[in-house]
N, C-alpha and C. Protein backbone atom coordinates (compact mmCIF):
# COMPACT_ATOMS: atom_id res chain seq x y z
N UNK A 1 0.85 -1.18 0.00
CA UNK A 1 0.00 0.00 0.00
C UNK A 1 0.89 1.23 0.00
N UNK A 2 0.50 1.91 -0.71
CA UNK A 2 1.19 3.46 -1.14
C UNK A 2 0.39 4.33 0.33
N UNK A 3 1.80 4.75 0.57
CA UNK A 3 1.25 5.44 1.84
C UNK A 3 2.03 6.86 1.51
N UNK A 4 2.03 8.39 2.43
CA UNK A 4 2.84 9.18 2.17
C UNK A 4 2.46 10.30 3.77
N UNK A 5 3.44 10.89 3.89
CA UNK A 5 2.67 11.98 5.23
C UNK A 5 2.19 13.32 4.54
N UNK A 6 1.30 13.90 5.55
CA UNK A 6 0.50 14.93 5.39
C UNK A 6 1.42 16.11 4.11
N UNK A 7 2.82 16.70 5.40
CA UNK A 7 3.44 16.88 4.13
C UNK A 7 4.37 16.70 3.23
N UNK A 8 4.13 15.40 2.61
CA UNK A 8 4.94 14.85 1.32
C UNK A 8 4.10 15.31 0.00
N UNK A 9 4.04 16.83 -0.08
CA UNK A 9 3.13 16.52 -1.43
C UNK A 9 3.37 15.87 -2.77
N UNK A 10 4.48 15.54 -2.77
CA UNK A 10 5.10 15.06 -3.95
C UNK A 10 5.41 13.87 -3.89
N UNK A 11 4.45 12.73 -3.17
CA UNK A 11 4.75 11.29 -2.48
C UNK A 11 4.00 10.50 -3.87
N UNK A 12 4.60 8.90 -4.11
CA UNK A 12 4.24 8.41 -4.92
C UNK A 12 2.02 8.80 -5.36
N UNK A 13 1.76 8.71 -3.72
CA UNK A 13 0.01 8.89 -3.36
C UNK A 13 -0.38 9.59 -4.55
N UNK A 14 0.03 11.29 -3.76
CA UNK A 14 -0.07 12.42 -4.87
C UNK A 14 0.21 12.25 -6.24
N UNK A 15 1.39 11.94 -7.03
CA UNK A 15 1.34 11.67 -8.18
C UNK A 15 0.96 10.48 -9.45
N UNK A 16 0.28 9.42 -7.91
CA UNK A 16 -0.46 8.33 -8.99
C UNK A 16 -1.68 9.48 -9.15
N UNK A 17 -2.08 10.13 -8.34
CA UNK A 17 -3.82 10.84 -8.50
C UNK A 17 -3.83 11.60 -9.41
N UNK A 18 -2.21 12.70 -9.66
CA UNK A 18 -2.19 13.51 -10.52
C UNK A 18 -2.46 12.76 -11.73
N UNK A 19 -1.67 11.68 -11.96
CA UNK A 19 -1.32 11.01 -13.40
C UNK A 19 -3.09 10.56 -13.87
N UNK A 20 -3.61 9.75 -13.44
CA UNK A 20 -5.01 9.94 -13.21
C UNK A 20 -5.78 10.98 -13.46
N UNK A 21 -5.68 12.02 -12.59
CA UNK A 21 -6.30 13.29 -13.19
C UNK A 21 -5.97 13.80 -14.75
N UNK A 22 -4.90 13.43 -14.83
CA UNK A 22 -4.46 13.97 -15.89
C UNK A 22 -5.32 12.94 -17.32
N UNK A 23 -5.28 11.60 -17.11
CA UNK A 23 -5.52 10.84 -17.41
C UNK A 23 -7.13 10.91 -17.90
N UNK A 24 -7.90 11.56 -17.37
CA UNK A 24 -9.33 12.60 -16.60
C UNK A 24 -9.70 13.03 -18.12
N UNK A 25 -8.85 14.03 -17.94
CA UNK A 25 -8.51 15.47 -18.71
C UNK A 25 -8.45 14.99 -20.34
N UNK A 26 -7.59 14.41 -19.77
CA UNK A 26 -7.60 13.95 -21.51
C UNK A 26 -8.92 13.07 -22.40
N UNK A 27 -9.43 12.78 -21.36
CA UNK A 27 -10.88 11.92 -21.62
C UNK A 27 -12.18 12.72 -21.75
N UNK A 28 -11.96 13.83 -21.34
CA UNK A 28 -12.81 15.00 -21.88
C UNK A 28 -13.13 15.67 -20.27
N UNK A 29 -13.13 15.21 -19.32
CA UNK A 29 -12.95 15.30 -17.86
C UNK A 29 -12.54 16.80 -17.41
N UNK A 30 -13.23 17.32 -17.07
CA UNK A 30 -12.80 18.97 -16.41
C UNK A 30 -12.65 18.98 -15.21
N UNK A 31 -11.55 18.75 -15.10
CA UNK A 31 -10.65 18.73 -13.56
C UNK A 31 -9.99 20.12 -13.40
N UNK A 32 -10.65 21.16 -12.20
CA UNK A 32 -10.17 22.31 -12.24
C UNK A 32 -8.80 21.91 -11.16
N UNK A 33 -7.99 22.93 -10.66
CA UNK A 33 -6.87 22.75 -9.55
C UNK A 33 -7.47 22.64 -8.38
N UNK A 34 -8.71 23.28 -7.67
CA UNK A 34 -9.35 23.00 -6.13
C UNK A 34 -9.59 21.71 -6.18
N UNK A 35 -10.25 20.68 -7.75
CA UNK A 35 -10.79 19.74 -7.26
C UNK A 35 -9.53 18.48 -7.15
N UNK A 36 -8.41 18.91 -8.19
CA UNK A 36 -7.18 17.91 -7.96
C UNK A 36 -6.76 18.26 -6.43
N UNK A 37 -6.47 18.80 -6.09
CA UNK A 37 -6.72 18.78 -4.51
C UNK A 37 -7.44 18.50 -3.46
N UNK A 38 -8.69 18.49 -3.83
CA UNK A 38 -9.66 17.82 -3.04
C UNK A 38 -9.44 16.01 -3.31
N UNK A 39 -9.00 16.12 -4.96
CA UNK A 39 -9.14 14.41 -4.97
C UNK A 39 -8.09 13.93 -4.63
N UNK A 40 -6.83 15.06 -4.73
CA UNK A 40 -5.29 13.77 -3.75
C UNK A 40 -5.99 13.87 -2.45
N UNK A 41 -6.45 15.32 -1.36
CA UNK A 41 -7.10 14.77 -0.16
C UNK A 41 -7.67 13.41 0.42
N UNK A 42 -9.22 13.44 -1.11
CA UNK A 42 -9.93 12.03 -0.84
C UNK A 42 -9.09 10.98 -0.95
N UNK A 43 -8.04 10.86 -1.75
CA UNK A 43 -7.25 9.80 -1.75
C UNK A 43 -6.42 9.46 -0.97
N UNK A 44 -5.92 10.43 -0.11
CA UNK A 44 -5.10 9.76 1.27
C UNK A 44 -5.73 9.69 2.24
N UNK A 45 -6.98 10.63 2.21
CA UNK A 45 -8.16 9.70 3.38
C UNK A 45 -8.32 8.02 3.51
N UNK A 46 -8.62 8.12 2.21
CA UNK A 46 -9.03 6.39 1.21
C UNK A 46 -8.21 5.48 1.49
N UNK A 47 -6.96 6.18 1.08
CA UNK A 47 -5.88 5.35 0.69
C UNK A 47 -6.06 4.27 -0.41
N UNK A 48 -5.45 3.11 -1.09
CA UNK A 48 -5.23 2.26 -2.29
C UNK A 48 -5.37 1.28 -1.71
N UNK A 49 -5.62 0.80 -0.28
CA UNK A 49 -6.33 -0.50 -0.47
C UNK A 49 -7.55 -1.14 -1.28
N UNK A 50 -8.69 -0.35 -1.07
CA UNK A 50 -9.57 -0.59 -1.64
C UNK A 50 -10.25 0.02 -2.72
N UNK A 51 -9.87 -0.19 -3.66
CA UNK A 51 -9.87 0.21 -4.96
C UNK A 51 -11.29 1.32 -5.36
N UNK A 52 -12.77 0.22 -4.71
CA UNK A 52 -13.57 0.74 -5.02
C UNK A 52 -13.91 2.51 -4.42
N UNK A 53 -13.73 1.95 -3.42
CA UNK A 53 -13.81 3.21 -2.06
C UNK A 53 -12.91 4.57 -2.32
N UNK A 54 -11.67 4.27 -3.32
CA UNK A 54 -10.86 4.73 -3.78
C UNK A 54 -11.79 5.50 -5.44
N UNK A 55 -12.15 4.76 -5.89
CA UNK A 55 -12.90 5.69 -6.98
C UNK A 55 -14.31 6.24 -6.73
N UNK A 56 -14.72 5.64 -5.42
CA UNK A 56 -16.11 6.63 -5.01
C UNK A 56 -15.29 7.93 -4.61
N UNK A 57 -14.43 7.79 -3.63
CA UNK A 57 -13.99 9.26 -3.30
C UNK A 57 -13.49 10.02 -4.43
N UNK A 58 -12.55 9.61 -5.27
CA UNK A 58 -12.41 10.41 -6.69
C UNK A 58 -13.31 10.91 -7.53
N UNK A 59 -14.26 10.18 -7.45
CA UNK A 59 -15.18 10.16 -8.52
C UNK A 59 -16.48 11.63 -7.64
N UNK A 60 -16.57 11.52 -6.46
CA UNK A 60 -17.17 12.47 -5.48
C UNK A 60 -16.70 13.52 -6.23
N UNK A 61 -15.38 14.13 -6.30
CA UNK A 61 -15.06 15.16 -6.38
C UNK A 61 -14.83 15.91 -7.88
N UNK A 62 -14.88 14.70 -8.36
CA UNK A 62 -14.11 15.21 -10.09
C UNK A 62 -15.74 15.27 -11.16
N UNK A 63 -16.43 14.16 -10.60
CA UNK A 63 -17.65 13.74 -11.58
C UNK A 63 -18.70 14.87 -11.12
N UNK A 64 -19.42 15.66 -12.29
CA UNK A 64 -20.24 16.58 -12.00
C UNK A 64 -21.41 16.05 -12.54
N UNK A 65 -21.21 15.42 -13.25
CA UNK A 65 -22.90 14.71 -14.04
C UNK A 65 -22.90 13.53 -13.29
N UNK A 66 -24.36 12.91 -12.97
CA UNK A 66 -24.51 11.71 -13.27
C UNK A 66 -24.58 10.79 -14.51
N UNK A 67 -24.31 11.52 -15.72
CA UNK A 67 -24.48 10.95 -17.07
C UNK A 67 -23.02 10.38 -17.54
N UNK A 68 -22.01 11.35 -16.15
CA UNK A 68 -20.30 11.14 -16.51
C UNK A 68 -19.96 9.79 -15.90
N UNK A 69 -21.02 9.41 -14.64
CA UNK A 69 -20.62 8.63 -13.68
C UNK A 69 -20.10 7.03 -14.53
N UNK A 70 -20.24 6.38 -15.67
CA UNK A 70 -19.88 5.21 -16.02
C UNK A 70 -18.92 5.55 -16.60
N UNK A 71 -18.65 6.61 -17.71
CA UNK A 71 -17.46 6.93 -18.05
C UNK A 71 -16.30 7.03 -17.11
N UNK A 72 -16.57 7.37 -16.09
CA UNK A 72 -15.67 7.89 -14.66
C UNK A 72 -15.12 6.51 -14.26
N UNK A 73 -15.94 6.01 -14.19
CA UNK A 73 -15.78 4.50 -13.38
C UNK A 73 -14.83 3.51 -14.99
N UNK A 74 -15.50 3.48 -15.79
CA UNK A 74 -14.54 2.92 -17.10
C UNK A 74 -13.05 3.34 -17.09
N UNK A 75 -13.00 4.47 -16.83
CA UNK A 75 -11.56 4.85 -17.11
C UNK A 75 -10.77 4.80 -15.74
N UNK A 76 -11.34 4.84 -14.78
CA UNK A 76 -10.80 4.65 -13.72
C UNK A 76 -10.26 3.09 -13.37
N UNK A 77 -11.06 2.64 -13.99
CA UNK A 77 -10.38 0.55 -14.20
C UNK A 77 -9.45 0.70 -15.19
N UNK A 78 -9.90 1.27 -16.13
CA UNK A 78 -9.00 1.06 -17.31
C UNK A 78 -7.21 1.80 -16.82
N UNK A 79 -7.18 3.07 -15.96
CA UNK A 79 -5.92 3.59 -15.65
C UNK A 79 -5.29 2.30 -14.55
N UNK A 80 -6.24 1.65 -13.54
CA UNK A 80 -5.31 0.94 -12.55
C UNK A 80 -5.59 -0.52 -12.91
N UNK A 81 -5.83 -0.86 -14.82
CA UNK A 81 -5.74 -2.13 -15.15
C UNK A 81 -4.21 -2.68 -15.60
C-alpha cells in the first residue's frame, strides 16, 4: 500500500492521482486545480487498499454529471488495469 505523510506533497500517493487526473482530462474530464486537490485529499483519506472506495472518493469530487458517472468508473479501471 502506497502510503505518504500529510506533508509529502510530492509522495508516490499524490502523483499516482495527478497522473489519473491527468488521465481525466484527456478523456474530456474537467478537472479544475481545487478539485485535484480535493481528490489527492480524498485519496489519502481512502488510501489504495480498496480500490472501489478509492474511486467513489475520486469520482465524489471530479464527476459533475450523473451521465459522466460510467465513463468515470470505465476509465478509472481502465488507468489501474
Amino acid at each position: 500500500m502506497l502510503k505518504e505523510t500529510a506533508g509529502d506533497a510530492t509522495g508516490p500517493l499524490t502523483r499516482l492521482v495527478d497522473e489519473l487526473l491527468w488521465a481525466l482530462r484527456r478523456d474530456g474530464f474537467a478537472v479544475s486545480t481545487a478539485q485535484a486537490i480535493d481528490a489527492a485529499r480524498a485519496a489519502s483519506l481512502v488510501g489504495f487498499g480498496d480500490q472501489r472506495a478509492l474511486a467513489s472518493a475520486i469520482g465524489a469530487v471530479v464527476v459533475e454529471r450523473r451521465a459522466d458517472r460510467a465513463r468515470f468508473a470505465e476509465r478509472f479501471d481502465r488507468f489501474f488495469a
